[in-house]
C-alpha atoms as a PDB file:
ATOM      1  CA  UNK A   1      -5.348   9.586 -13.019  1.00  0.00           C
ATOM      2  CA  UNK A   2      -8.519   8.050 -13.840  1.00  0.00           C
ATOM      3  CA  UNK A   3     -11.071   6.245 -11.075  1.00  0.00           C
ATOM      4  CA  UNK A   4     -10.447   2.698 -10.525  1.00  0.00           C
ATOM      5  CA  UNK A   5     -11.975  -0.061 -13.097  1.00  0.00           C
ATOM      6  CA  UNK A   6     -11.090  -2.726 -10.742  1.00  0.00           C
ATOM      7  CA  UNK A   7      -8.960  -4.065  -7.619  1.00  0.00           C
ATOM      8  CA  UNK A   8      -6.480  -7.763  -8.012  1.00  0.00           C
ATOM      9  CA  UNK A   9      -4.376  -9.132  -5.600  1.00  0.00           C
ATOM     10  CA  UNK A  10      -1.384 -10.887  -6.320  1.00  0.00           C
ATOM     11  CA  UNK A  11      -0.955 -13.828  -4.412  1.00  0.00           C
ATOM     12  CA  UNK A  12       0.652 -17.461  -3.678  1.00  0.00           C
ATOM     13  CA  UNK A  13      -2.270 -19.908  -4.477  1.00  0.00           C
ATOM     14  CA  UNK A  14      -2.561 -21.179  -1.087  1.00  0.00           C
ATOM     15  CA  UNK A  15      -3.177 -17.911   0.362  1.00  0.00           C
ATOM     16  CA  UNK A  16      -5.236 -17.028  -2.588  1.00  0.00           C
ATOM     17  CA  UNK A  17      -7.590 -19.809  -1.590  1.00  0.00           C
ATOM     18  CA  UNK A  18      -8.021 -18.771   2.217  1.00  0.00           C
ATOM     19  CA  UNK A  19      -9.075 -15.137   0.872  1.00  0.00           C
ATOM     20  CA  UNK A  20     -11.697 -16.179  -1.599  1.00  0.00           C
ATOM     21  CA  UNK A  21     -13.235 -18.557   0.859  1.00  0.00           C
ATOM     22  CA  UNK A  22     -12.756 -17.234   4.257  1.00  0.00           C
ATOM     23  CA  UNK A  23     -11.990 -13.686   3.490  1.00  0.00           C
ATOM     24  CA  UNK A  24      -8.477 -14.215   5.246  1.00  0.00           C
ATOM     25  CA  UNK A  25      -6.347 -10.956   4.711  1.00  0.00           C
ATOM     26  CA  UNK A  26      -2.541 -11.119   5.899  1.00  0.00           C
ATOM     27  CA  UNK A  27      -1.798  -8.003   7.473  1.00  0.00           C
ATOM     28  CA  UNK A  28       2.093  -6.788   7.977  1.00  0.00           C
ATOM     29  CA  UNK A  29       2.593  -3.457  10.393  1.00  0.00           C
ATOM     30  CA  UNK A  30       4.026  -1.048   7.485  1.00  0.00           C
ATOM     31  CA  UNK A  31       7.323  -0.470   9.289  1.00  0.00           C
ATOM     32  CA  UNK A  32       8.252  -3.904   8.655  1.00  0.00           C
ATOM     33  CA  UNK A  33       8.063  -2.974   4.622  1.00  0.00           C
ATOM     34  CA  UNK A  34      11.795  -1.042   5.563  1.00  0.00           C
ATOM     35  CA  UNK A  35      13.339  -3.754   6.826  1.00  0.00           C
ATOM     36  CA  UNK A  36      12.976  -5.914   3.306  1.00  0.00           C
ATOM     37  CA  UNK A  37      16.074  -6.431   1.731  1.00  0.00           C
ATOM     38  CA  UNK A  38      14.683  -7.138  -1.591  1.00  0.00           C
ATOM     39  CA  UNK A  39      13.317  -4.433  -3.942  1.00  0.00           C
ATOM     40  CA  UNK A  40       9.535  -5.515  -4.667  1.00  0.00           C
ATOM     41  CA  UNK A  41       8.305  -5.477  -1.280  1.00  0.00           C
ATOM     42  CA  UNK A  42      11.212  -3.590   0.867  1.00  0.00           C
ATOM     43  CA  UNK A  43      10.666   0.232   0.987  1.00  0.00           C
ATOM     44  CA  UNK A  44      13.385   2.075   2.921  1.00  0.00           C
ATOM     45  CA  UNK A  45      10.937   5.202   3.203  1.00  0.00           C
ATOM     46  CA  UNK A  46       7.671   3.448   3.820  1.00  0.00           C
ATOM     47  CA  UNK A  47       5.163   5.412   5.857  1.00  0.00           C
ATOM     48  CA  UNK A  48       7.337   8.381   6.093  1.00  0.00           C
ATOM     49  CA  UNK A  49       5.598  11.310   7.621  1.00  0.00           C
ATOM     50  CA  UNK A  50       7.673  13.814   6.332  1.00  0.00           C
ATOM     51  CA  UNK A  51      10.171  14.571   3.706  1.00  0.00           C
ATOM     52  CA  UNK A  52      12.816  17.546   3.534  1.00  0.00           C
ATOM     53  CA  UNK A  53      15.399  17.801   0.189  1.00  0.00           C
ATOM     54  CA  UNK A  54      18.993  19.341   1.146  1.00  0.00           C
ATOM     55  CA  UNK A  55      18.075  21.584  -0.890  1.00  0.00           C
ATOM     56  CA  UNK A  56      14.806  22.985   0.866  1.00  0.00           C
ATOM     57  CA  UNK A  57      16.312  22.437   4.432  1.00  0.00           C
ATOM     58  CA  UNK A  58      16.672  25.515   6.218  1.00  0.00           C
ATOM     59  CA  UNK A  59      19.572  27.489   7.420  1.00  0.00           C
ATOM     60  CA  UNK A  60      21.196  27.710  11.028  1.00  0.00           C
ATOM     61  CA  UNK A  61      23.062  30.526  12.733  1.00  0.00           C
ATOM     62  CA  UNK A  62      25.177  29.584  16.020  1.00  0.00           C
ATOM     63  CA  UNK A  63      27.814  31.394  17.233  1.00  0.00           C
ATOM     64  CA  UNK A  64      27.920  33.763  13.941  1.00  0.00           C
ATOM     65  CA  UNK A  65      28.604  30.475  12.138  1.00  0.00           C
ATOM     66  CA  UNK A  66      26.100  29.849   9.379  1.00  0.00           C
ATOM     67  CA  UNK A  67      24.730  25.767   9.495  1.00  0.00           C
ATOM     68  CA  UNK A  68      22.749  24.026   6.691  1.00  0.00           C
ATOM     69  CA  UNK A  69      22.034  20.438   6.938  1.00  0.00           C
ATOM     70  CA  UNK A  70      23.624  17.753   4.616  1.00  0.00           C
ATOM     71  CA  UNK A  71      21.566  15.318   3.006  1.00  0.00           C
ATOM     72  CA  UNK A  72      17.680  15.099   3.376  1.00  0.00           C
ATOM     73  CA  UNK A  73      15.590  15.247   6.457  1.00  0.00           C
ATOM     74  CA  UNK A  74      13.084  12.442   6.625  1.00  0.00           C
ATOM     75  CA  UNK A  75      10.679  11.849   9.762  1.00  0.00           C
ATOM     76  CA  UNK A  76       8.565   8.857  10.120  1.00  0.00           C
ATOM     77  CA  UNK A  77       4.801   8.755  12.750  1.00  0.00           C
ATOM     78  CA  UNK A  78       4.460   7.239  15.823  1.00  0.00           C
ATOM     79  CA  UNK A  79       1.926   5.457  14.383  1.00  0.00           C
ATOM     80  CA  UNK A  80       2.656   2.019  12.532  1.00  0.00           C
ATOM     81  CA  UNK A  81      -0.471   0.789  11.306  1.00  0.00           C
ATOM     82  CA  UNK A  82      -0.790  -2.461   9.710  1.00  0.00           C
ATOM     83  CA  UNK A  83      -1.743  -2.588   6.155  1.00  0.00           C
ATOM     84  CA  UNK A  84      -3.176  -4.818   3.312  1.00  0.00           C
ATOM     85  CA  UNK A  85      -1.676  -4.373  -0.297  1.00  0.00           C
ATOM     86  CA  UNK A  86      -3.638  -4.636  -3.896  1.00  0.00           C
ATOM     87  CA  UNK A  87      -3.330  -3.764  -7.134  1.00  0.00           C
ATOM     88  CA  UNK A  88      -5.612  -1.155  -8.715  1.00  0.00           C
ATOM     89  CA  UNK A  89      -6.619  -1.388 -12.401  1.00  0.00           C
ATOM     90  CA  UNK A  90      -7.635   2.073 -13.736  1.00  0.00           C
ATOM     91  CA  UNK A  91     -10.437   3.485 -16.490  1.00  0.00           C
ATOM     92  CA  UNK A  92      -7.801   4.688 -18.807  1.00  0.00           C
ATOM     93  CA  UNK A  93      -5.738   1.542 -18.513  1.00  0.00           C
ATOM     94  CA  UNK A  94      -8.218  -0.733 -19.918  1.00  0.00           C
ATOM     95  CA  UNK A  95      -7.094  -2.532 -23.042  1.00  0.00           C
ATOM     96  CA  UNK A  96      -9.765  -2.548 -25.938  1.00  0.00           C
ATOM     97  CA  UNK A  97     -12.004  -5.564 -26.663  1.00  0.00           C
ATOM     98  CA  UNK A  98     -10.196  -8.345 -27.641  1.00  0.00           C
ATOM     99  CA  UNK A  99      -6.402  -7.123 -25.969  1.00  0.00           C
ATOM    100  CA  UNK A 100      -4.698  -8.430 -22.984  1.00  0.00           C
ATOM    101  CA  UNK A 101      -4.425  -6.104 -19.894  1.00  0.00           C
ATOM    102  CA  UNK A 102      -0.699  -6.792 -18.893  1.00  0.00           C
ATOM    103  CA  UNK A 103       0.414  -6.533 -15.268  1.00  0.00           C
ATOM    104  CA  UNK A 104       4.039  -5.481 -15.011  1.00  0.00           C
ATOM    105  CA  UNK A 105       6.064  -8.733 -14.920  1.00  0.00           C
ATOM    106  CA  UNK A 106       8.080  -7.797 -11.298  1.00  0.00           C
ATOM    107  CA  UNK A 107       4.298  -8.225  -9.802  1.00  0.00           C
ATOM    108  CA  UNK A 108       4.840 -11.803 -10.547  1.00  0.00           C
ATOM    109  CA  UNK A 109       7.345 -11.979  -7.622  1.00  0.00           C
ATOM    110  CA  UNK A 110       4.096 -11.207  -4.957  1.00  0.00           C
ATOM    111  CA  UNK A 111       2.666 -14.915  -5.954  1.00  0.00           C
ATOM    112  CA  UNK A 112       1.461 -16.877  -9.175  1.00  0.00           C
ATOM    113  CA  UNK A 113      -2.425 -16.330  -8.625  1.00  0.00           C
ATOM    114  CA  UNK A 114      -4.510 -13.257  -9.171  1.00  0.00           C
ATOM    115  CA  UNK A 115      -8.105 -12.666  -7.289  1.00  0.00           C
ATOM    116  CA  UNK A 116      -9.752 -10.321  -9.294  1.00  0.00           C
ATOM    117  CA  UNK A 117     -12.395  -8.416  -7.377  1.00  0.00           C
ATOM    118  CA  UNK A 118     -15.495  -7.852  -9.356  1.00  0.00           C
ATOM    119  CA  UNK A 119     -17.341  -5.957  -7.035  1.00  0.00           C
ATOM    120  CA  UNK A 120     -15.327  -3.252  -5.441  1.00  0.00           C
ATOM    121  CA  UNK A 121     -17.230  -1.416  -3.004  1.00  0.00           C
ATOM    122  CA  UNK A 122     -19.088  -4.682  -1.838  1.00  0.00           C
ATOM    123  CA  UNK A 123     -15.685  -5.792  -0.965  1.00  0.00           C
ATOM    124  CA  UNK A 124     -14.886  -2.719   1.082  1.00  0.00           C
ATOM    125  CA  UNK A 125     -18.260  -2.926   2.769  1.00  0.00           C
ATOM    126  CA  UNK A 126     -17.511  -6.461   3.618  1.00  0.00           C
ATOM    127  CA  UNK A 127     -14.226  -4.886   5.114  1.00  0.00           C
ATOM    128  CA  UNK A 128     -16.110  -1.863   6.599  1.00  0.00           C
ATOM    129  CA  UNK A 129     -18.230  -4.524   8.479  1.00  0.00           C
ATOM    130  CA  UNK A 130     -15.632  -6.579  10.049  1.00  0.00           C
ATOM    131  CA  UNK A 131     -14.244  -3.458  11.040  1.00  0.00           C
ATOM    132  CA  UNK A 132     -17.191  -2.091  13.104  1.00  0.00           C
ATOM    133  CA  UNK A 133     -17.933  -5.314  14.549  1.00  0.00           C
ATOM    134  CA  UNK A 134     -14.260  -5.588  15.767  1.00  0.00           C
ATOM    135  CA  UNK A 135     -13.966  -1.884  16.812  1.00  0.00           C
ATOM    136  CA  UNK A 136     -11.077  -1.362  14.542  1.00  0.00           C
ATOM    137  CA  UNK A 137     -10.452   2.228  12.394  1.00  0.00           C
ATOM    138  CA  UNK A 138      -9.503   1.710   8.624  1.00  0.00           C
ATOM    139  CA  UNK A 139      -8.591   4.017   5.538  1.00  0.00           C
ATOM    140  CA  UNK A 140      -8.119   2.552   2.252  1.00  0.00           C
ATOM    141  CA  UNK A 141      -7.410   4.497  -1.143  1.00  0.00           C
ATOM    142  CA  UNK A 142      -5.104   4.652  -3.867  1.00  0.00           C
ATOM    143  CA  UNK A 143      -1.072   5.172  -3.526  1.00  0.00           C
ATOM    144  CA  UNK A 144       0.105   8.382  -4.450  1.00  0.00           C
ATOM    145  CA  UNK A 145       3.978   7.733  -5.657  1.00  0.00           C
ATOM    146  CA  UNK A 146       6.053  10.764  -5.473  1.00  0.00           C
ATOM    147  CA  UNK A 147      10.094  11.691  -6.637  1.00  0.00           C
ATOM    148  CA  UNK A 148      11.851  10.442  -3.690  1.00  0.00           C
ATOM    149  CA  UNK A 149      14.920  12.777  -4.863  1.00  0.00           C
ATOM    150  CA  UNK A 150      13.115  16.024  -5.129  1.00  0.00           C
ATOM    151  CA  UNK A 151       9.832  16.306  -2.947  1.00  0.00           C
ATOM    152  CA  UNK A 152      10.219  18.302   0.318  1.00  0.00           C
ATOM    153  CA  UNK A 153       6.839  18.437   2.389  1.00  0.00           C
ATOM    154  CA  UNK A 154       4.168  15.766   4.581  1.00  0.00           C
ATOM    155  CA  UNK A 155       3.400  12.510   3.460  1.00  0.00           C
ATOM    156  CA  UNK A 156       1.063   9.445   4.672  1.00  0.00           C
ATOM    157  CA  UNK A 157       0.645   6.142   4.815  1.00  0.00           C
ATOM    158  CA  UNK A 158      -0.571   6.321   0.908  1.00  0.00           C
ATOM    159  CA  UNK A 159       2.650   7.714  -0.651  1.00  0.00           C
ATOM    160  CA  UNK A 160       5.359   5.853  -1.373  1.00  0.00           C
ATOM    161  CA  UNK A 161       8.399   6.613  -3.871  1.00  0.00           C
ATOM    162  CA  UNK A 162       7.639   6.603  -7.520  1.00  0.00           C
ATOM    163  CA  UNK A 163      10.101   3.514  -8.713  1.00  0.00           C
ATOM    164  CA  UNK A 164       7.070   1.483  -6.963  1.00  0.00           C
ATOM    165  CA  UNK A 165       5.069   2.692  -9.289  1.00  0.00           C
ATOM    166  CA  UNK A 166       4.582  -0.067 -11.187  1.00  0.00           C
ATOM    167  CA  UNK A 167       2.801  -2.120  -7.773  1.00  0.00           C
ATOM    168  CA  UNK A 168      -0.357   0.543  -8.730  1.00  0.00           C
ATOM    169  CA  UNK A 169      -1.370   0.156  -5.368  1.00  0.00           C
ATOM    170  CA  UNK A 170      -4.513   0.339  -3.701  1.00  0.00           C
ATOM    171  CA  UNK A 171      -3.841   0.087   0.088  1.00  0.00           C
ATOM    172  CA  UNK A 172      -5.975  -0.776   3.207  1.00  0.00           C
ATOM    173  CA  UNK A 173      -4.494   0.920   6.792  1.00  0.00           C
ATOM    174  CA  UNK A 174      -5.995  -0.770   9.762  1.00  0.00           C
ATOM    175  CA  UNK A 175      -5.387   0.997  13.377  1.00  0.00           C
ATOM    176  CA  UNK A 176      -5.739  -2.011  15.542  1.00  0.00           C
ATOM    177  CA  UNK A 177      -4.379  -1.630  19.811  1.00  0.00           C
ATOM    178  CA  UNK A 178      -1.992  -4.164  20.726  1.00  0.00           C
ATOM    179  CA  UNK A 179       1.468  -5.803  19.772  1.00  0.00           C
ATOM    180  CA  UNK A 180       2.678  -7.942  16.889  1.00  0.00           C
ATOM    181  CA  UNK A 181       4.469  -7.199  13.521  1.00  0.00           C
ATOM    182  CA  UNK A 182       1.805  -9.168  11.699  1.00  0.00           C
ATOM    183  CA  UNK A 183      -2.541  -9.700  11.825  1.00  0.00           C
ATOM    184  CA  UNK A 184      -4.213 -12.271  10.262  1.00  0.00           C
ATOM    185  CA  UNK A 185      -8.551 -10.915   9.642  1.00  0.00           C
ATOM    186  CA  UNK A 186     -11.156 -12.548   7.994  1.00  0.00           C
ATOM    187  CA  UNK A 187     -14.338 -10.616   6.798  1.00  0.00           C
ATOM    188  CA  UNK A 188     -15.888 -13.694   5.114  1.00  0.00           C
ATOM    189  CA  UNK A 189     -16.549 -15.876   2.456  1.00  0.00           C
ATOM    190  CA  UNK A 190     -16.075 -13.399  -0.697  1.00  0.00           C
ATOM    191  CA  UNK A 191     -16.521 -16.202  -3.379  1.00  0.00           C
ATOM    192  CA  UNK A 192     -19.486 -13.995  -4.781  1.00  0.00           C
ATOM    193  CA  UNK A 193     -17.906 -11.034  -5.757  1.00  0.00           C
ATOM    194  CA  UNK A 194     -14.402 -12.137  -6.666  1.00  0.00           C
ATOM    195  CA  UNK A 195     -12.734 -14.491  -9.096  1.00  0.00           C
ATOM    196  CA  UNK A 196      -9.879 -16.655  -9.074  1.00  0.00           C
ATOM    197  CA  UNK A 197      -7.650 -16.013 -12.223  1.00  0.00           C
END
């Protein structure tokens, strides 16, 4: 994988509109990805922690009677931090001059507008600085997307299985205290540094 060219989100208008302009982010707690029922945005093994195949799980002894577990072994943090979704464009995946960059057509189910961010790590300092001033701990990186069927070992809050693949995500993981399934921030007017496509 190549470093990133640039960052999109994938929006409704409306909401589109409040981010450009007011720098309004919707953040969901990423346990509440599992309990989608539809297969864009639902993950059934988001922000597992840890991952063990049938295959790789070990073997009990009890009473002289040998034990293996059936089916995999999947453990999943204490901690449910609330995250912020884009879309990462990479080096290699640039088209040529004069070709159209194509987004996979199932990202058209996350809205009808894209915000292109032109300026990348102005947009994370904008981020970085909300964050200090509101005393709040955030991580943001690329997605790692693994074989759901045949990796055994830890994960974070940046893997996810590989049929997401497609989402290319870049993700933001805020650690704020408190209750709620759902966060609403705003870092700003980011008119300057993104555009509306």
């Amino acid at each position: 994988m190549t470093s990133i060219s640039h960052i999109l989100k994938v929006t409704k208008r409306n909401y589109a509109e409040e981010f450009v302009y007011k720098g309004g982010m919707f953040l969901r707690r990423i346990s509440e990805f599992r309990k989608f029922e539809n297969d864009t945005q639902g993950d059934k093994s988001e922000n597992l922690s840890y991952i063990l195949q049938e295959k790789d799980c070990l073997e009990f002894r009890l009473n002289g009677v040998e034990q293996k577990l059936s089916g995999s072994l999947k453990v999943w943090p204490e901690n449910d931090p609330f995250i912020f979704c884009m879309y990462a464009i990479f080096q290699d995946d640039l088209p040529h001059p004069n070709q159209r960059y194509h987004l996979d057509s199932r990202c058209s189910l996350f809205g009808d507008t894209i915000v292109l961010i032109k300026d990348g790590l102005e947009f994370i300092n904008r981020i970085n600085s909300y964050c200090d001033k509101a005393k709040v701990s955030m991580q943001c990186g690329i997605v790692n997307y693994y074989d759901e069927l045949n990796f055994s070992g830890p994960l974070t809050a940046f893997d996810k299985k590989r049929e997401l693949s497609y989402q290319q995500e870049y993700r933001f993981s805020f650690d704020f205290d408190g209750l709620g399934l759902t966060k609403k921030i705003f870092i700003g007017n980011i008119s300057d540094i993104v555009e509306i496509i």
